[in-house]
N, C-alpha and C. Protein backbone atom coordinates (compact mmCIF):
# COMPACT_ATOMS: atom_id res chain seq x y z
N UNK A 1 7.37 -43.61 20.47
CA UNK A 1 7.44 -43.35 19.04
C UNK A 1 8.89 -43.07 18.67
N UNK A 2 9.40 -44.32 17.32
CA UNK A 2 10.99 -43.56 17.54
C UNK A 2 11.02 -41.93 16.91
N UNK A 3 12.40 -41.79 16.97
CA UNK A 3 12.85 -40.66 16.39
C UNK A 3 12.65 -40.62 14.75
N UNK A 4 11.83 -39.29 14.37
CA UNK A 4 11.69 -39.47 12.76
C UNK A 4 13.23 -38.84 12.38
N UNK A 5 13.96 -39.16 11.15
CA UNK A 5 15.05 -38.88 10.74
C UNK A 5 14.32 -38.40 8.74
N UNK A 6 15.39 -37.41 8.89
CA UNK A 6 14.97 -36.72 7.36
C UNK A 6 16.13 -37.31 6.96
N UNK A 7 15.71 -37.88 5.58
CA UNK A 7 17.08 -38.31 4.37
C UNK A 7 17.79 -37.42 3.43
N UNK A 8 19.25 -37.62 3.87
CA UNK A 8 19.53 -36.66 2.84
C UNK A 8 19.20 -36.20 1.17
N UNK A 9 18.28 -37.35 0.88
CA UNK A 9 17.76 -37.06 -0.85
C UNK A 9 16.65 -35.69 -0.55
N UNK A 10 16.54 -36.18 0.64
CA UNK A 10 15.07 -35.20 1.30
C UNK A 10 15.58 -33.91 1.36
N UNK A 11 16.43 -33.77 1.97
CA UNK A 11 17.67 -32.45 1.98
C UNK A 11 17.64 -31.78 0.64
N UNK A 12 17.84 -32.55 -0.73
CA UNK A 12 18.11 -32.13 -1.49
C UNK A 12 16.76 -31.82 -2.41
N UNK A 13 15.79 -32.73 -2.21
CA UNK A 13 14.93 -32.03 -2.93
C UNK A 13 14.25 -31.15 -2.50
N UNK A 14 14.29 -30.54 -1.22
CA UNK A 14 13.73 -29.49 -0.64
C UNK A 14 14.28 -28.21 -1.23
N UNK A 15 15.94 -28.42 -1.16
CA UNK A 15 16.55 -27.18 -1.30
C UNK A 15 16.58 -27.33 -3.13
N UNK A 16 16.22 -28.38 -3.82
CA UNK A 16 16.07 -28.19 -5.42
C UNK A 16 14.54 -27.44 -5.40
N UNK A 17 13.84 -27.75 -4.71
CA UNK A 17 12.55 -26.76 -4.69
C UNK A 17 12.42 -25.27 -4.38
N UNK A 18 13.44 -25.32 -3.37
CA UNK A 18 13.50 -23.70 -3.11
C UNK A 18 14.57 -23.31 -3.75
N UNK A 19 15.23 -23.73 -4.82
CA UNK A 19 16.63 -22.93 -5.78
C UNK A 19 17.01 -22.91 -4.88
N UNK A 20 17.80 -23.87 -4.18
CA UNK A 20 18.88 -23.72 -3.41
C UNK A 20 19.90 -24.10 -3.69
N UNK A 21 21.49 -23.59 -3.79
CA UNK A 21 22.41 -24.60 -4.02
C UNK A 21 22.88 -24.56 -2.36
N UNK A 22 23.46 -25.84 -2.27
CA UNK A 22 23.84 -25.97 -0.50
C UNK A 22 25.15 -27.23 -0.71
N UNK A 23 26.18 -26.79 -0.22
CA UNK A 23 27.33 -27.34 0.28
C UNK A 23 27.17 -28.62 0.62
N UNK A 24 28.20 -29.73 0.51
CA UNK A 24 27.67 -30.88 1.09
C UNK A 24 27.74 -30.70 2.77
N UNK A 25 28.33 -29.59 3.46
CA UNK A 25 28.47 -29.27 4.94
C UNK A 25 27.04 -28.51 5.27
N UNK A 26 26.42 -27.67 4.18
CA UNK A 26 25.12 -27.38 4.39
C UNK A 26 24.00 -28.27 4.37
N UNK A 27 23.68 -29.11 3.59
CA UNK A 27 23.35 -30.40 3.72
C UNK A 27 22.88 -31.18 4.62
N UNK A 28 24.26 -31.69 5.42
CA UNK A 28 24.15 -31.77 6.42
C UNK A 28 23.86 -31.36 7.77
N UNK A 29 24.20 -30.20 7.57
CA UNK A 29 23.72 -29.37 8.82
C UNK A 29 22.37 -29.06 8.71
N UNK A 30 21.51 -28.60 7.32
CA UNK A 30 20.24 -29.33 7.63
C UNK A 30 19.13 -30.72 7.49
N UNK A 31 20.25 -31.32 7.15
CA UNK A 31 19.17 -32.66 7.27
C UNK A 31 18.97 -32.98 8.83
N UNK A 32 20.53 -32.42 10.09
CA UNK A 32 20.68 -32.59 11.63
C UNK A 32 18.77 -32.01 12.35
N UNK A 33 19.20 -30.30 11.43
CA UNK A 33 18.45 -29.62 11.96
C UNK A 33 17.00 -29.67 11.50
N UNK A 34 16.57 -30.64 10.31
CA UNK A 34 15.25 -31.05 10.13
C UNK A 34 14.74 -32.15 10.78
N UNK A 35 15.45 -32.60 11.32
CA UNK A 35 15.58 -33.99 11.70
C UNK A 35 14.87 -34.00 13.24
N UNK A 36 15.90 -32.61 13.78
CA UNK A 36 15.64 -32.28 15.11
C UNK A 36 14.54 -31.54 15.42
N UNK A 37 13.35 -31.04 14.34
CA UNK A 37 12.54 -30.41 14.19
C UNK A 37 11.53 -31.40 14.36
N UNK A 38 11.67 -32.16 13.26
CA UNK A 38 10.58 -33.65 13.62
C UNK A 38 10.57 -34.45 14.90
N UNK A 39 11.36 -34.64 15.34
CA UNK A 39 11.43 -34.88 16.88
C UNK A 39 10.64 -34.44 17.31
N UNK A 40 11.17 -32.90 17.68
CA UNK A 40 10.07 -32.32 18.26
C UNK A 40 8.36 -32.29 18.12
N UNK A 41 8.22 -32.54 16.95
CA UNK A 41 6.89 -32.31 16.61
C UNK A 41 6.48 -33.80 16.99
N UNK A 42 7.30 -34.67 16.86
CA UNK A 42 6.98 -36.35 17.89
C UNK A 42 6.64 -36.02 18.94
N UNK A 43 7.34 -35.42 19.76
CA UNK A 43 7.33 -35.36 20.91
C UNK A 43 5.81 -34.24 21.32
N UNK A 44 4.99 -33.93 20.35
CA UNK A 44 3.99 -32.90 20.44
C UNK A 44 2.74 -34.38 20.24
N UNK A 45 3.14 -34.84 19.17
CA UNK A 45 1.99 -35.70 18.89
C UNK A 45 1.91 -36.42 19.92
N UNK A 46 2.92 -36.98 21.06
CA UNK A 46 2.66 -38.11 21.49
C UNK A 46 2.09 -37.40 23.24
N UNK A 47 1.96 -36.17 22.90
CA UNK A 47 0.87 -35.64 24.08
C UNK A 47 -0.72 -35.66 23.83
N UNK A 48 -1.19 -36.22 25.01
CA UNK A 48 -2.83 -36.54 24.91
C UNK A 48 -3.40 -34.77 24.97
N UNK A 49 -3.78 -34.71 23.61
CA UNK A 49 -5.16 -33.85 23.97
C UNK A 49 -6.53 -33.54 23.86
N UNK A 50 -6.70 -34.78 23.99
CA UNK A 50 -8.27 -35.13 23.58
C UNK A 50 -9.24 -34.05 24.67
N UNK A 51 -8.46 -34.01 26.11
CA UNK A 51 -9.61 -32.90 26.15
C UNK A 51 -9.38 -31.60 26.80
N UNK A 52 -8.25 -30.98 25.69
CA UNK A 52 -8.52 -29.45 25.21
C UNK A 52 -9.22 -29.21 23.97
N UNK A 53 -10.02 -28.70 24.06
CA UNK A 53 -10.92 -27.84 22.85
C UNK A 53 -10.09 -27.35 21.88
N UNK A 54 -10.29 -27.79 20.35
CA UNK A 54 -9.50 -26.69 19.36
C UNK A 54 -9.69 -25.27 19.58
N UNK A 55 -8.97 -24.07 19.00
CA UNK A 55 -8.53 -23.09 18.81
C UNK A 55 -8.06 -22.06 17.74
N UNK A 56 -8.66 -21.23 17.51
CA UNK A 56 -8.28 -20.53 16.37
C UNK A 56 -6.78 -19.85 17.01
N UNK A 57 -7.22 -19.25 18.56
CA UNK A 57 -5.96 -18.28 18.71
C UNK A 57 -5.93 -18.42 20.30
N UNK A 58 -4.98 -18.56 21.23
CA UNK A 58 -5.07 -18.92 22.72
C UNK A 58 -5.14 -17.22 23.26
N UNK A 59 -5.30 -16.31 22.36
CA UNK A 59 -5.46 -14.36 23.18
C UNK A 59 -6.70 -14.53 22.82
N UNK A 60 -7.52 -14.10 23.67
CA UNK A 60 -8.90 -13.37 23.77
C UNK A 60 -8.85 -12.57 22.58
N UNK A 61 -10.40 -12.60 21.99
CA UNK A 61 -10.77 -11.77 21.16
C UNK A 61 -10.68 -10.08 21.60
N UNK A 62 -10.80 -9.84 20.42
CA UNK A 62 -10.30 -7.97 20.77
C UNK A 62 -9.91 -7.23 19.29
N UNK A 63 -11.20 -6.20 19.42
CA UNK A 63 -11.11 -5.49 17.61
C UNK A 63 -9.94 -4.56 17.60
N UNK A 64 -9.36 -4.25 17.23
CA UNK A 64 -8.09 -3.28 16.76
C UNK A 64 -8.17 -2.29 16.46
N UNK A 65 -9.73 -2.00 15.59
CA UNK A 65 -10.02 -1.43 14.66
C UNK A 65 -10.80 0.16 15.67
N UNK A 66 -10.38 1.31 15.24
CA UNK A 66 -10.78 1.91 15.45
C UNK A 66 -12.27 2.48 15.17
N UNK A 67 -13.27 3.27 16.45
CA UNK A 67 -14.96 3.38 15.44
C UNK A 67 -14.13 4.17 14.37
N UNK A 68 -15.41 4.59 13.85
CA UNK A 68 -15.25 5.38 12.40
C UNK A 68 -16.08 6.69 13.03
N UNK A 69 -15.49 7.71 12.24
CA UNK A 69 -15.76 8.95 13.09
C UNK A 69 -16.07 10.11 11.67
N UNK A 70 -16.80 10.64 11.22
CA UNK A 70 -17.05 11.26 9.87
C UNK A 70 -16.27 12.74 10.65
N UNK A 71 -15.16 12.64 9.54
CA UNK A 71 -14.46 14.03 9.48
C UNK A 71 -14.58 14.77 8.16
N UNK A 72 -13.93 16.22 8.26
CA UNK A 72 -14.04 17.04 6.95
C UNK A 72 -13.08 15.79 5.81
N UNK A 73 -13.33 16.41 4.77
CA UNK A 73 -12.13 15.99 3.87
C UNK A 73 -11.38 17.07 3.47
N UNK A 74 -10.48 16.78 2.79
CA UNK A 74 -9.64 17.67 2.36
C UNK A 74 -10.03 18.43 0.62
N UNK A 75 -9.70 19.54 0.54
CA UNK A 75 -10.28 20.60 -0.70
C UNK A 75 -9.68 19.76 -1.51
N UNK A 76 -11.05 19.71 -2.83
CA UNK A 76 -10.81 19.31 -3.54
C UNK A 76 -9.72 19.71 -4.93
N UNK A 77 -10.14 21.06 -4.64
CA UNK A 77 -9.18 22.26 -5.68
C UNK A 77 -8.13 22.49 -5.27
N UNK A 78 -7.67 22.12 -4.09
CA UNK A 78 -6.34 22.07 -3.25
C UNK A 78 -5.61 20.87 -3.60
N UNK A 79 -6.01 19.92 -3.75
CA UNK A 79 -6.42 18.49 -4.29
C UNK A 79 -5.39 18.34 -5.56
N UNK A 80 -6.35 18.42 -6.78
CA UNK A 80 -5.62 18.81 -7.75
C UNK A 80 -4.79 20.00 -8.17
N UNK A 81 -4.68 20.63 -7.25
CA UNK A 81 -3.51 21.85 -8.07
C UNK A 81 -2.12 21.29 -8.26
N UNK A 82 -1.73 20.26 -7.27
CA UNK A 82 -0.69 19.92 -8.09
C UNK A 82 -0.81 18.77 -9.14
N UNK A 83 -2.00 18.27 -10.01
CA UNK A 83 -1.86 17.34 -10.94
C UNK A 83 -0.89 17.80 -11.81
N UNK A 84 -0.44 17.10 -12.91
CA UNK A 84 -0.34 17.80 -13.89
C UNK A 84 -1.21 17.70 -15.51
N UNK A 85 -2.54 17.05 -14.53
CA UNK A 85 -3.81 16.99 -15.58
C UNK A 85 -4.60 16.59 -15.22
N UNK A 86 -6.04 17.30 -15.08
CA UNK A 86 -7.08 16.90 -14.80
C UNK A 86 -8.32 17.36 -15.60
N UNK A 87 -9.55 16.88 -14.91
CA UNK A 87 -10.67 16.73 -16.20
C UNK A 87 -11.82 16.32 -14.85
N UNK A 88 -12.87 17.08 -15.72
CA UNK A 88 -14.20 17.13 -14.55
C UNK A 88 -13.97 16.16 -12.97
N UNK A 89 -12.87 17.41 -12.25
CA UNK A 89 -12.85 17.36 -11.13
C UNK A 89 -12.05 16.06 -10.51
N UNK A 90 -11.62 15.14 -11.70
CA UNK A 90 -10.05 14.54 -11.06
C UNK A 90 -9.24 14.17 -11.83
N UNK A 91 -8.17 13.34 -10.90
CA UNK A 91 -6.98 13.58 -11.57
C UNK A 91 -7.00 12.51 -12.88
N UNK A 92 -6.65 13.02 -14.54
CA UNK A 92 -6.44 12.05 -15.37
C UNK A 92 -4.58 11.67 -15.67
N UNK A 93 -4.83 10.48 -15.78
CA UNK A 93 -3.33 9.38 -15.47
C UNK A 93 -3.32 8.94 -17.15
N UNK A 94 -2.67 8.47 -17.84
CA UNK A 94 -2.43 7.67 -18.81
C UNK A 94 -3.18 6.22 -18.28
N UNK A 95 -3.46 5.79 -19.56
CA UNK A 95 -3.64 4.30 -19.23
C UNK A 95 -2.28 3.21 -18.95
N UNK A 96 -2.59 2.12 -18.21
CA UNK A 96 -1.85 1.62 -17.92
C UNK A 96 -1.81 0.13 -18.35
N UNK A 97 -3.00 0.20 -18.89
CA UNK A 97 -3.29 -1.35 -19.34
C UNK A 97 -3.50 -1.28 -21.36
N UNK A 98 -3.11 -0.32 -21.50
CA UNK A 98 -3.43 -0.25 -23.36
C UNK A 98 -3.82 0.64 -23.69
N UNK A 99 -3.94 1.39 -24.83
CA UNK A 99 -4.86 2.42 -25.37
C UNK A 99 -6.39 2.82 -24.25
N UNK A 100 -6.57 3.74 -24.52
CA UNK A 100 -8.21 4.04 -24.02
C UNK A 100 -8.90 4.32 -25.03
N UNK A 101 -10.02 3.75 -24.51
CA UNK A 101 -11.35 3.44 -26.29
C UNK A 101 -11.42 4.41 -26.69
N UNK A 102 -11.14 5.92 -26.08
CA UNK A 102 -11.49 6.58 -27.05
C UNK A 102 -10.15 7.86 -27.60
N UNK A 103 -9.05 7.13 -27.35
CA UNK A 103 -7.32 7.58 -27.79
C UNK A 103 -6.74 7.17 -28.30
């Protein structure tokens, strides 16, 4: 399979997509280094793997997640003492999205 080569228009509309401004020496240095990227990924396709099995992830499964364990909570009146406003037992905030229906 030959070598895929990126064009420099390709260069440029990549980096016009990502707001890029780039040097005509930047440019070049990545159209080299996209260029040399596709290669590589040639050089991936043109390995047989018809028989390895797809893959979500090549590590063994394994939860992260800790059990869940019912602890105290923390006082509620301890809680709010430092609001600086509250109302049947929590904390009231201003609205943040507009008036409130009934203010």
């Amino acid at each position: 399979m030959p070598a895929m080569t990126i064009s420099l228009e390709d260069v440029e509309h990549i980096a016009d997509l990502a707001r890029l401004e780039l040097t005509a020496k930047e440019k070049a240095g990545f159209q080299q280094d996209l260029s040399d990227i596709l290669a590589h990924f040639a050089q991936l396709d043109a390995l047989d793997t018809a028989a390895i099995p797809p893959t979500a992830s090549v590590l063994p499964l394994k939860s992260v997640w800790r059990e869940d364990k019912v602890t105290g909570s923390l006082d509620r009146e301890a809680l709010l003492a430092n609001s600086a406003q509250t109302g049947d037992g929590c904390f009231v905030v201003p609205p943040v999205l507009g008036q409130a229906a009934n203010g």
